[in-house]
N, C-alpha and C. Protein backbone atom coordinates (compact mmCIF):
# COMPACT_ATOMS: atom_id res chain seq x y z
N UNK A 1 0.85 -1.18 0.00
CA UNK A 1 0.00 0.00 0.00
C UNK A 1 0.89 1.24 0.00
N UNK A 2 1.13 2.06 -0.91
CA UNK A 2 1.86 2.87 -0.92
C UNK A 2 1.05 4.15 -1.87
N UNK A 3 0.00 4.57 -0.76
CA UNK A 3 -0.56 5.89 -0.87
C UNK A 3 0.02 6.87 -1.01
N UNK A 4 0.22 8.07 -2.19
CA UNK A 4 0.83 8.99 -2.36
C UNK A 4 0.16 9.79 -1.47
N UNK A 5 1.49 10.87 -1.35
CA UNK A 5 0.61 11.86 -0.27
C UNK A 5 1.52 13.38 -0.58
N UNK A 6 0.65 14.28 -0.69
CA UNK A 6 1.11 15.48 -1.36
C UNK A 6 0.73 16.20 0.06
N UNK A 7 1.45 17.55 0.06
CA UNK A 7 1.13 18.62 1.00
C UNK A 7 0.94 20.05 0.23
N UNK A 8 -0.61 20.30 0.27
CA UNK A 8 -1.01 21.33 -0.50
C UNK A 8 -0.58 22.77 0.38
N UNK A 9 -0.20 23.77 -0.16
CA UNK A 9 0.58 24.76 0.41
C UNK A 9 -0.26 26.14 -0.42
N UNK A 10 -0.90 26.97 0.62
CA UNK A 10 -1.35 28.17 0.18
C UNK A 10 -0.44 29.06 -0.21
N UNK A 11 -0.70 30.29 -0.96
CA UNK A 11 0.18 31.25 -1.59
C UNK A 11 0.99 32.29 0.00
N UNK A 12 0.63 32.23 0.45
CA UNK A 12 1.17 32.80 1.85
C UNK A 12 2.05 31.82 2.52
N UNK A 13 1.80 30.63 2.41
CA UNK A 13 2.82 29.71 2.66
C UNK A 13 4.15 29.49 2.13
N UNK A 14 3.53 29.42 0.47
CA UNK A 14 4.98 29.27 -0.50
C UNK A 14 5.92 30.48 -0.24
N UNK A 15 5.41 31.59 -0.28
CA UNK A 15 6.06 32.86 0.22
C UNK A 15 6.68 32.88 1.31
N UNK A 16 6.34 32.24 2.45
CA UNK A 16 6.87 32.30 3.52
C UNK A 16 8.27 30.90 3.55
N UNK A 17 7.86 30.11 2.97
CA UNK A 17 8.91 28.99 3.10
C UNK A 17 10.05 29.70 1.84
N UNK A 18 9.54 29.68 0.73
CA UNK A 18 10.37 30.36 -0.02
C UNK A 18 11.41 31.31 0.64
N UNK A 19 11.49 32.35 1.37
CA UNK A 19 11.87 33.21 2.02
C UNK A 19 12.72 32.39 3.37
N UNK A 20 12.17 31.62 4.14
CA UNK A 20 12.53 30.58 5.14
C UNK A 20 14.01 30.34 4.35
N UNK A 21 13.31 29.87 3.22
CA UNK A 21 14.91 28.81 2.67
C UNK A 21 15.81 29.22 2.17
N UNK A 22 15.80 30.70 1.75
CA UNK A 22 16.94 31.68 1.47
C UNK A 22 17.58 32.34 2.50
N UNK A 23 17.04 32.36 3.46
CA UNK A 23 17.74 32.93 5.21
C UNK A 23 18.32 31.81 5.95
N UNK A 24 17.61 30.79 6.22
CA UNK A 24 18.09 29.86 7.84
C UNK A 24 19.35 29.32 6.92
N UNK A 25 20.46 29.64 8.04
CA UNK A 25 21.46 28.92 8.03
C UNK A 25 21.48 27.33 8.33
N UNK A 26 20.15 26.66 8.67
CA UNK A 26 20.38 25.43 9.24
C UNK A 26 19.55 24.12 8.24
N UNK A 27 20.88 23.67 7.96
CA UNK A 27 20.71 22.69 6.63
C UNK A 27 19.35 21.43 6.32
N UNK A 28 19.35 21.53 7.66
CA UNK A 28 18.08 20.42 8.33
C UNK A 28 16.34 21.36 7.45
N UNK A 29 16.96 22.37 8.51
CA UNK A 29 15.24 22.80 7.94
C UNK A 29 15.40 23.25 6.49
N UNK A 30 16.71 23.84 5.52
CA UNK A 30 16.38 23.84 4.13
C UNK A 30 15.61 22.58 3.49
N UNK A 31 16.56 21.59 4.22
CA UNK A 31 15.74 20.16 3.64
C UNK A 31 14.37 20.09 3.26
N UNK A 32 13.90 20.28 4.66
CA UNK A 32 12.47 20.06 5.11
C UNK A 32 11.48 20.78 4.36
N UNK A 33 12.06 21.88 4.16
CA UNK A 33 11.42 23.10 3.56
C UNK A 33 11.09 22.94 2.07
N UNK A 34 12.27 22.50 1.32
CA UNK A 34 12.80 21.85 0.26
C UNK A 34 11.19 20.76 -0.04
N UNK A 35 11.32 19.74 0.78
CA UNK A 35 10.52 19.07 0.86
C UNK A 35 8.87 18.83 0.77
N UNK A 36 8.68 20.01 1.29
CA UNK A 36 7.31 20.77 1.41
C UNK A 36 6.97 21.62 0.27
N UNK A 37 7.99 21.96 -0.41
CA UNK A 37 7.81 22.85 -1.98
C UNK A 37 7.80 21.08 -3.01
N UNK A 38 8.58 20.60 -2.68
CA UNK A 38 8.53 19.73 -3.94
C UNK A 38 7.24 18.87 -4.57
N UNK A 39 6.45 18.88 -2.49
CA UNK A 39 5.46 17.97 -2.55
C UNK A 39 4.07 18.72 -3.06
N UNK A 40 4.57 20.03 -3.23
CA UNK A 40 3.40 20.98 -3.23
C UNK A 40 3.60 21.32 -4.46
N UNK A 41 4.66 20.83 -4.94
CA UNK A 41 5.07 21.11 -6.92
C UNK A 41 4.24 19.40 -7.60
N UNK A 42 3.94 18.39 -7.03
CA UNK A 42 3.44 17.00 -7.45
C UNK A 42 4.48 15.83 -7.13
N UNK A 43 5.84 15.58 -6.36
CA UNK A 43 6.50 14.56 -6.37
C UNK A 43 6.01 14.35 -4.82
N UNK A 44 5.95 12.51 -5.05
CA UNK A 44 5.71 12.16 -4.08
C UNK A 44 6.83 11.59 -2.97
N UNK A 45 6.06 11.60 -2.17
CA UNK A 45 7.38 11.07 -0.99
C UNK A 45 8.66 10.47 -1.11
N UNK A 46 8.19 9.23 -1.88
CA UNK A 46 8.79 8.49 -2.28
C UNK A 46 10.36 8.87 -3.35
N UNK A 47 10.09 9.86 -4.17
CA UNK A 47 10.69 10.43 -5.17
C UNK A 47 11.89 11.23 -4.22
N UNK A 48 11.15 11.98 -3.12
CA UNK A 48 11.78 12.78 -2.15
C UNK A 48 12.95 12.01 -1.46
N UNK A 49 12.08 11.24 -0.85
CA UNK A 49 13.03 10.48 -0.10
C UNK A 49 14.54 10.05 -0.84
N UNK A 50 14.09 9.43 -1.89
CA UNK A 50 15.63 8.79 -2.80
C UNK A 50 16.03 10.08 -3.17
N UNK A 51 15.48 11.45 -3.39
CA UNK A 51 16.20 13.15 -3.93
C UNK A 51 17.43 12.92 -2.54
N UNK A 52 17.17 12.56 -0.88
CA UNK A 52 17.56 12.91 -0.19
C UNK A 52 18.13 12.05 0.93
N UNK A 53 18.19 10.54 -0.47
CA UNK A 53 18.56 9.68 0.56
C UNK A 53 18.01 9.15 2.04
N UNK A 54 17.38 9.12 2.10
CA UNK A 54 16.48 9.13 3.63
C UNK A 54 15.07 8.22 2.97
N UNK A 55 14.37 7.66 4.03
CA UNK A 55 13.44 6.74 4.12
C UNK A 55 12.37 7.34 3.73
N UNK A 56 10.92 6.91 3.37
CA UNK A 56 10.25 7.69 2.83
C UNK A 56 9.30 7.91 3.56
N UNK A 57 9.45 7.00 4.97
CA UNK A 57 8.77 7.28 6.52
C UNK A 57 9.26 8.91 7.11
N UNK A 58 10.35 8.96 6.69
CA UNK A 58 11.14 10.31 7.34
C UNK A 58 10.40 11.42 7.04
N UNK A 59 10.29 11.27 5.21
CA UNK A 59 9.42 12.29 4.47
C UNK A 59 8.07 12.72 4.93
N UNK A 60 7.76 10.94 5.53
CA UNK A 60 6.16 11.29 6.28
C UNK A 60 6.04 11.81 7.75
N UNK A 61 7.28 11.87 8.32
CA UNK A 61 7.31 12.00 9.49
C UNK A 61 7.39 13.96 9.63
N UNK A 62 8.22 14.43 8.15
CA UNK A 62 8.72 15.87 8.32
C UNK A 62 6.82 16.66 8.03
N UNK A 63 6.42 15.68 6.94
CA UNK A 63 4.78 16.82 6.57
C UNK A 63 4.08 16.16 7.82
N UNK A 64 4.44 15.12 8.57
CA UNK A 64 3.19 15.74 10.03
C UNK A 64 3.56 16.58 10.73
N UNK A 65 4.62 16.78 10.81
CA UNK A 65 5.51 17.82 11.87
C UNK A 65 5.09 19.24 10.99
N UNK A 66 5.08 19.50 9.51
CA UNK A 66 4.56 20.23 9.57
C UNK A 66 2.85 20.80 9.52
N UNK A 67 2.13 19.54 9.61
CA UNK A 67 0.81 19.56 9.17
C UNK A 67 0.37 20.33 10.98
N UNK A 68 0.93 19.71 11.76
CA UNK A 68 0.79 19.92 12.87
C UNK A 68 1.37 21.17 13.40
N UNK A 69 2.24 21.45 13.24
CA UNK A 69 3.27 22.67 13.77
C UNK A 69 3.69 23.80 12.85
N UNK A 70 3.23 23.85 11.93
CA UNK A 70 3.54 24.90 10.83
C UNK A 70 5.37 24.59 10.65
N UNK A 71 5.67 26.05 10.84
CA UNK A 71 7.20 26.50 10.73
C UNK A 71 7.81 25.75 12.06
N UNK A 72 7.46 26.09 12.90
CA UNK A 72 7.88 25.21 14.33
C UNK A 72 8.09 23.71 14.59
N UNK A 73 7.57 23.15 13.11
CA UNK A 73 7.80 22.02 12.91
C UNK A 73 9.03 21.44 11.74
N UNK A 74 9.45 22.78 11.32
CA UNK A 74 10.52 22.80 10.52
C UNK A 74 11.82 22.11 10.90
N UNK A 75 11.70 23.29 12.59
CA UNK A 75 12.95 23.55 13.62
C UNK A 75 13.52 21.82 13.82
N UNK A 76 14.94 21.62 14.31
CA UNK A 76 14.65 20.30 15.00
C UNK A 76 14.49 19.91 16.45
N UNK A 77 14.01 18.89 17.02
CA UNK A 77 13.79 18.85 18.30
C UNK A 77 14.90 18.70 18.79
N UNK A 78 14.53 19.06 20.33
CA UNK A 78 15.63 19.48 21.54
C UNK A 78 16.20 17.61 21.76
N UNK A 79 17.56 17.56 21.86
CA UNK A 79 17.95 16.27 21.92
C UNK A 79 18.76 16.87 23.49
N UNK A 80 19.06 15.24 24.21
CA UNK A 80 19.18 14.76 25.11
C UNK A 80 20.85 15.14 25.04
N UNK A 81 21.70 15.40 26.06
CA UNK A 81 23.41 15.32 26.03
C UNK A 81 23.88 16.65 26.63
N UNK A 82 25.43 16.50 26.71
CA UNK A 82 25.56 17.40 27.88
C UNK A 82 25.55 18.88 27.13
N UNK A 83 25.09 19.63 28.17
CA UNK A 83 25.21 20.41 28.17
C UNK A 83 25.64 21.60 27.49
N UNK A 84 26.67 22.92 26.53
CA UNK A 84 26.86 23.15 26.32
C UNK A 84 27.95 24.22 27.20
N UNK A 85 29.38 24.19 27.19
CA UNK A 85 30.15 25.35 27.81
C UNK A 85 30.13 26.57 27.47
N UNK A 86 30.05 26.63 26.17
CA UNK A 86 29.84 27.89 25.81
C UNK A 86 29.14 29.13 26.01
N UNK A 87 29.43 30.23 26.35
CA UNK A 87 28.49 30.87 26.78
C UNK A 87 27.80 31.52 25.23
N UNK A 88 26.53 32.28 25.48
CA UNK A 88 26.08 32.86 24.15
C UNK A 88 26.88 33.44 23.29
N UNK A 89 27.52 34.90 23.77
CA UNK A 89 28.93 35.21 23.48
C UNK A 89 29.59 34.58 22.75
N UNK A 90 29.73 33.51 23.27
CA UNK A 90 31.58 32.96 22.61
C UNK A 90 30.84 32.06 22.02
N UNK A 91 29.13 31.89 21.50
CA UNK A 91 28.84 30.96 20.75
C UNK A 91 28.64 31.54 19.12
N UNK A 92 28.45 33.03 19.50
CA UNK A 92 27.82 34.07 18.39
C UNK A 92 29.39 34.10 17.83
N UNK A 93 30.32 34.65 18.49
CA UNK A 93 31.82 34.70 18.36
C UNK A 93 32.07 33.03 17.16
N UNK A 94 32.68 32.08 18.10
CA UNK A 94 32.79 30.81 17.12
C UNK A 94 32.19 30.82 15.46
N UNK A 95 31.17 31.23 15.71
CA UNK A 95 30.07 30.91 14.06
C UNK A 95 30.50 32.30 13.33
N UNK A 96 31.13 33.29 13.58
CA UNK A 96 31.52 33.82 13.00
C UNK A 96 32.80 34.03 11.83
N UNK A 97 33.54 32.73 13.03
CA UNK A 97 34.93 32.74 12.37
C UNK A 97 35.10 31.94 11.55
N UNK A 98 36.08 31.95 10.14
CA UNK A 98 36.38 31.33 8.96
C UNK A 98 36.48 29.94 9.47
N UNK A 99 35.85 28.92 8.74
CA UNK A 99 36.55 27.55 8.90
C UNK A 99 38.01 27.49 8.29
């Protein structure tokens, strides 16, 4: 059973993700974002998934996150591990400097 499944996207949406995916520095949510235009252009999950290497459960997992959460479902979730030393400062500092 391999039900296609599209995510229809209003004109205020495309605008807004469009815009999303030319700003965030964070490669995860271009994906996602990516993802949500393609499905809203006619390719299905499936197509996505092999565009991005990844399972085509993943694909279904990113349009509930956003069916449910809009943009906030873009973001990725808070994971488990230590801590961070850095203070804000010297975190804004780091991402600034040349690799």
């Amino acid at each position: 059973m391999n039900n296609k499944r599209y995510i229809n996207l209003s004109e205020s949406e495309i605008t807004d993700l469009t815009h999303l995916l030319r700003t965030t520095n964070n490669h995860r949510e271009r994906q996602r974002i990516q993802a949500l235009l393609w499905s809203h252009q006619g390719y299905d999950r499936q197509t996505i998934a092999q565009l991005y290497q990844v399972k085509a459960d993943t694909v279904s997992f990113w349009f509930k996150r956003w069916e449910d959460n809009k943009s906030r479902g873009l973001k990725d979730l808070a994971r488990s591990g230590r801590p961070s030393i850095l203070t804000p400062k010297e975190k804004k500092v780091s991402s600034n400097l040349p690799c």
